[in-house]
C-alpha atoms as a PDB file:
ATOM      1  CA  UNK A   1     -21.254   7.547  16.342  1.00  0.00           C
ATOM      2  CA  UNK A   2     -19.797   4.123  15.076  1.00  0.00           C
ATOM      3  CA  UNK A   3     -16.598   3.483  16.266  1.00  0.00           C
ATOM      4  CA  UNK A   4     -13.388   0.756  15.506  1.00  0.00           C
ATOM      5  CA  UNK A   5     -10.288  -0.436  16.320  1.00  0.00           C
ATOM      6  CA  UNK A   6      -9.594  -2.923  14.318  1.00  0.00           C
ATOM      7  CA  UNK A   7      -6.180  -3.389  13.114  1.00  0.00           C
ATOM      8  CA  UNK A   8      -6.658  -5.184   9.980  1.00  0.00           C
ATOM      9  CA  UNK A   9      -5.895  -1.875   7.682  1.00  0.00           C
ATOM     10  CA  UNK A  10      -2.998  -1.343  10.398  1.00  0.00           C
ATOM     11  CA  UNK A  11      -1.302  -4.431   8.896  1.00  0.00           C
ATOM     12  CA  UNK A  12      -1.232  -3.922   5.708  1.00  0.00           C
ATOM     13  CA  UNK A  13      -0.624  -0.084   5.198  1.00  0.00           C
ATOM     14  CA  UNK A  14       2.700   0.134   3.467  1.00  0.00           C
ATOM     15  CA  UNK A  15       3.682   3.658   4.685  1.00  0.00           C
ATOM     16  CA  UNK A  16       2.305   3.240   8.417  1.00  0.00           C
ATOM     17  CA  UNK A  17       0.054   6.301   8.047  1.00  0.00           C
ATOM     18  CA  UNK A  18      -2.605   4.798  10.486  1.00  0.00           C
ATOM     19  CA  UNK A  19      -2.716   5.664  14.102  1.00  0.00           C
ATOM     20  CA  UNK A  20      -2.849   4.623  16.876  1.00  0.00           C
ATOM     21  CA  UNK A  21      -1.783   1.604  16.511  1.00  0.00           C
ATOM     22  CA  UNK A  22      -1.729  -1.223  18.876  1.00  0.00           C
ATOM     23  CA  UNK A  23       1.414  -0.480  20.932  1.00  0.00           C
ATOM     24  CA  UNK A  24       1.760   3.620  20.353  1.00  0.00           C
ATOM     25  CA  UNK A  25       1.536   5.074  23.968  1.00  0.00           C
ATOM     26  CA  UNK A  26      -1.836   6.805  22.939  1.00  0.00           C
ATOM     27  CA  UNK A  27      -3.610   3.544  21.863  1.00  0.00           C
ATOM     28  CA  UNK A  28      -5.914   2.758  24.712  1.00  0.00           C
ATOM     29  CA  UNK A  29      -6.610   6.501  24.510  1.00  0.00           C
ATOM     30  CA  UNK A  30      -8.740   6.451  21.861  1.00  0.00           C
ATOM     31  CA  UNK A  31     -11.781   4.263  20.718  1.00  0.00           C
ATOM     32  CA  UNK A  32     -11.010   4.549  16.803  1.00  0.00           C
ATOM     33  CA  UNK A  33      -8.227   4.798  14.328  1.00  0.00           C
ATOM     34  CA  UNK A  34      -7.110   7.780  11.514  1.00  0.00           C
ATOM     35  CA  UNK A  35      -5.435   8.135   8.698  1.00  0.00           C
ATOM     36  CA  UNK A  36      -2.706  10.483   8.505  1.00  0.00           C
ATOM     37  CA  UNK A  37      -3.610  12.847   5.562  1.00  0.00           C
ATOM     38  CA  UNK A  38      -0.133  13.554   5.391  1.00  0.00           C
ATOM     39  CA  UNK A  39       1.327  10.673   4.815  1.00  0.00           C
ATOM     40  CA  UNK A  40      -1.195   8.587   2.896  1.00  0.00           C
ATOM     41  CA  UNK A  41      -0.238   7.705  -0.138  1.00  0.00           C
ATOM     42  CA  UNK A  42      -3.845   6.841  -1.717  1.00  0.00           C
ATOM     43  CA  UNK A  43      -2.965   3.427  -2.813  1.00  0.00           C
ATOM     44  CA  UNK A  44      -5.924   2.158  -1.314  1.00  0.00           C
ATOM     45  CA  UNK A  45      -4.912  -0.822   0.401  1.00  0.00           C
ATOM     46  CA  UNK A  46      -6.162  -0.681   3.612  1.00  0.00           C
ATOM     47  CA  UNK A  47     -10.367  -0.319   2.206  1.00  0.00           C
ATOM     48  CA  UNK A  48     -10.821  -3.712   1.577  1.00  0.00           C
ATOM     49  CA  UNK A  49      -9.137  -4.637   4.984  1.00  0.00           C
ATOM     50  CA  UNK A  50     -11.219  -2.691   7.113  1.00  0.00           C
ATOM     51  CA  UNK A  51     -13.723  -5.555   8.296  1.00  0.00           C
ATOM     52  CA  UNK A  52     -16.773  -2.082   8.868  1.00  0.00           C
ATOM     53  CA  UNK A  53     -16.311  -0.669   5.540  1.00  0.00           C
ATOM     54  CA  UNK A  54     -15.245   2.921   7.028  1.00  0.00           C
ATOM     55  CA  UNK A  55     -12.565   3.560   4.720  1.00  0.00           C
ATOM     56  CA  UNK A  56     -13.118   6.354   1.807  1.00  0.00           C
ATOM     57  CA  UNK A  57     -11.221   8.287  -0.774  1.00  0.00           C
ATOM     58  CA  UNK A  58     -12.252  12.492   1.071  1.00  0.00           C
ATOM     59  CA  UNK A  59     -14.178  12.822  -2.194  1.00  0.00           C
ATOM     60  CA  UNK A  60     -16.745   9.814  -1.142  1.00  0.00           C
ATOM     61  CA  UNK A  61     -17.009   9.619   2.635  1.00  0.00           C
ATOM     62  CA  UNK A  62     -21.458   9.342   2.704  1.00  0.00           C
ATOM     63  CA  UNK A  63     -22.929  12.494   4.034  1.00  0.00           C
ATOM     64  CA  UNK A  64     -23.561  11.147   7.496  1.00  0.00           C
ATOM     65  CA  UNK A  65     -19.901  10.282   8.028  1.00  0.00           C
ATOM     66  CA  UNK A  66     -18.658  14.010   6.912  1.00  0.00           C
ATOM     67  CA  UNK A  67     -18.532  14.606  10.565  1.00  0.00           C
ATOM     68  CA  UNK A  68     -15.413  12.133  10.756  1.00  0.00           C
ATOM     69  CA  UNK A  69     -13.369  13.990   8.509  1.00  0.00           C
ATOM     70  CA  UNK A  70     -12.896  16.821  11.026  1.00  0.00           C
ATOM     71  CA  UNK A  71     -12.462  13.821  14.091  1.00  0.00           C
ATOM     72  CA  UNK A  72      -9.798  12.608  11.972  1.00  0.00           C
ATOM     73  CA  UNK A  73      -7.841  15.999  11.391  1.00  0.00           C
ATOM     74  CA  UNK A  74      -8.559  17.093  14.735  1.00  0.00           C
ATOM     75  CA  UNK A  75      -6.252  13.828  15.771  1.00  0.00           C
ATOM     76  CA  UNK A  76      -3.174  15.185  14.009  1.00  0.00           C
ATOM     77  CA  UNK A  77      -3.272  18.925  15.380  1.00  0.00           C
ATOM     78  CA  UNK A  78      -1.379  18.074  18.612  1.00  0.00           C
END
């Protein structure tokens, strides 16, 4: 698994829909970001400011990344 925590689509989110962020008491906690499904807004900002290109509409995550989708919803179930 390929892993970042990068901030750069942090920054420039305008609804803040992307956690942890540096700061949030669960930050060192993790060793990757997610996106809120609840809260983004599909505006698509943050893709081009991800520096790995790991940023996709759900419709066009690549097969081998599918596995993220459920890491990402399984962040927001606590």
């Amino acid at each position: 698994m390929y892993r970042v925590k990068d901030g750069s689509c942090v920054d420039v989110c305008p609804v803040d829909c992307i956690h942890p962020a540096a700061g949030e008491a669960d930050y060192d906690q993790h060793v990757q970001l997610y996106i809120n499904p609840d809260e983004y807004i599909d505006c698509g900002t943050c893709e081009p400011a991800c520096p790995v290109t790991a940023i996709f509409e759900e419709s066009a995550v690549p097969s081998e990344w599918q596995e993220y989708l459920k890491i990402n919803a399984d962040y927001f179930r606590h």
